[in-house]
PDB file of N, CA and C in Angstrom:
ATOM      1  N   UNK A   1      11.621  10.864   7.280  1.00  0.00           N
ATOM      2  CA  UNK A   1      10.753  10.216   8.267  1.00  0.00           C
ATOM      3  C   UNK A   1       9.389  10.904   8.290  1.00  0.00           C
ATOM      4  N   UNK A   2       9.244  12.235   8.017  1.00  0.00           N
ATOM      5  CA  UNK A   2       8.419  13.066   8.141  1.00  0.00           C
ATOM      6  C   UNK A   2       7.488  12.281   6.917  1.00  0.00           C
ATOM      7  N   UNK A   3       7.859  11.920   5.766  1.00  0.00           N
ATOM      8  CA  UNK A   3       7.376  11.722   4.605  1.00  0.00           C
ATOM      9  C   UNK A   3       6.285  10.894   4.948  1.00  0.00           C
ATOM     10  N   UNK A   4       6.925   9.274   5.833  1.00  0.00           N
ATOM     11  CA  UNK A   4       6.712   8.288   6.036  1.00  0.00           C
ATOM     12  C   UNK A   4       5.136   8.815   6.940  1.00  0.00           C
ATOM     13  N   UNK A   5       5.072   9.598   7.852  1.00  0.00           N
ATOM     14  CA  UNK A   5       4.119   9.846   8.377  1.00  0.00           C
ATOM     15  C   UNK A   5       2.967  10.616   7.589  1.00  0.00           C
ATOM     16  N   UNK A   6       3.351  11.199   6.834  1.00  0.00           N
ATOM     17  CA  UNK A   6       2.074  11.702   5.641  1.00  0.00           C
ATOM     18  C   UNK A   6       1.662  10.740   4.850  1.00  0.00           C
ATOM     19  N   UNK A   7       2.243   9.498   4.472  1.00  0.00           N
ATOM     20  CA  UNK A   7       1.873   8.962   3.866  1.00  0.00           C
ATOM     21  C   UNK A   7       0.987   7.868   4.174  1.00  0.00           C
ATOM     22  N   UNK A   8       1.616   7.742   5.722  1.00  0.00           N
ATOM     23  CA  UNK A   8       0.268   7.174   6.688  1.00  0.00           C
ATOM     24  C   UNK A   8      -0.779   7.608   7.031  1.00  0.00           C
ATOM     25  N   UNK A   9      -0.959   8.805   6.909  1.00  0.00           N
ATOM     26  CA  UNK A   9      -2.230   9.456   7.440  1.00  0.00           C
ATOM     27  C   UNK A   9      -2.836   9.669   5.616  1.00  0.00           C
ATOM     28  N   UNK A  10      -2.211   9.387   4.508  1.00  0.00           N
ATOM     29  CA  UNK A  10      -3.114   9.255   3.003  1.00  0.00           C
ATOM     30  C   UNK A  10      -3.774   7.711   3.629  1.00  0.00           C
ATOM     31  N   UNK A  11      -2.922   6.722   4.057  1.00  0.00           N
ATOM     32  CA  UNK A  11      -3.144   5.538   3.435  1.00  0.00           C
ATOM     33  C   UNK A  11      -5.013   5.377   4.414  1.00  0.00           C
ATOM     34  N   UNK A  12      -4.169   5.596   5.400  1.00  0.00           N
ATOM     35  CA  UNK A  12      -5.621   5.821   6.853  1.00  0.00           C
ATOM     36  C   UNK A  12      -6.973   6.223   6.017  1.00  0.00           C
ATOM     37  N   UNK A  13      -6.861   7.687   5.645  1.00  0.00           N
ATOM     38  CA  UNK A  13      -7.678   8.398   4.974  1.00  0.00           C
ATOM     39  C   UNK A  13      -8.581   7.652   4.401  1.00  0.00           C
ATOM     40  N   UNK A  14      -7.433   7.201   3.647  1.00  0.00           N
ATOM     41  CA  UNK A  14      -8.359   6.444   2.313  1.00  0.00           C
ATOM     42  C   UNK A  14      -8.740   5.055   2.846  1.00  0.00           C
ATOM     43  N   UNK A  15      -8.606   4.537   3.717  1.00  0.00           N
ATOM     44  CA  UNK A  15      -9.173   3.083   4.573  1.00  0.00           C
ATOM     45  C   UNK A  15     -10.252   3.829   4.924  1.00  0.00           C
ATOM     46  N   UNK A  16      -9.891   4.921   5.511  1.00  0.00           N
ATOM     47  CA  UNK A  16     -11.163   5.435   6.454  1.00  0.00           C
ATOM     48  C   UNK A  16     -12.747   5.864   5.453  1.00  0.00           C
ATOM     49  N   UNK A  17     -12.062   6.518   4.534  1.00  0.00           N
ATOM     50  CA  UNK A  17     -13.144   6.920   2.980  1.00  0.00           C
ATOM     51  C   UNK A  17     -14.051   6.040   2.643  1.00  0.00           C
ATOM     52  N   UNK A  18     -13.378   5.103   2.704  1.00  0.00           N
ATOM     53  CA  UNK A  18     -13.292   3.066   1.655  1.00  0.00           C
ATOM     54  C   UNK A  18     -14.376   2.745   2.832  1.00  0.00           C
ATOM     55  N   UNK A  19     -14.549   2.830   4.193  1.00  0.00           N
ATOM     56  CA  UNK A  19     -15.325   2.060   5.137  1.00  0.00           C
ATOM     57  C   UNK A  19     -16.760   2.912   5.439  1.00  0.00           C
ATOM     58  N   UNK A  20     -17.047   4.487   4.803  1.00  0.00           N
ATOM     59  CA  UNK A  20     -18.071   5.434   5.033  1.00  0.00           C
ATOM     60  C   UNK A  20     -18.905   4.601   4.326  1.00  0.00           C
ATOM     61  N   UNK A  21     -20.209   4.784   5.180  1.00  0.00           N
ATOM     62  CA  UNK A  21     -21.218   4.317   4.158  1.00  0.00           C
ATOM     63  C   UNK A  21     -21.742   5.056   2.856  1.00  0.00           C
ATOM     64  N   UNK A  22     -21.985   4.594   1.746  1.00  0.00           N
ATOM     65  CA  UNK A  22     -22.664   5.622   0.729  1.00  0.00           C
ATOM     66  C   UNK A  22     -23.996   5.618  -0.086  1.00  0.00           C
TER      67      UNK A  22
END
């Protein structure tokens, strides 16, 4: 279960990365 939650906070991350302006 623990897994499941790291892998949500990659997927976030990288939504969050993907939306910075550059």
């Amino acid at each position: 279960m623990l897994h499941q939650f790291f892998l949500s906070i990659q997927i976030f991350c990288e939504f969050l990365f993907e939306g910075l302006p550059t």
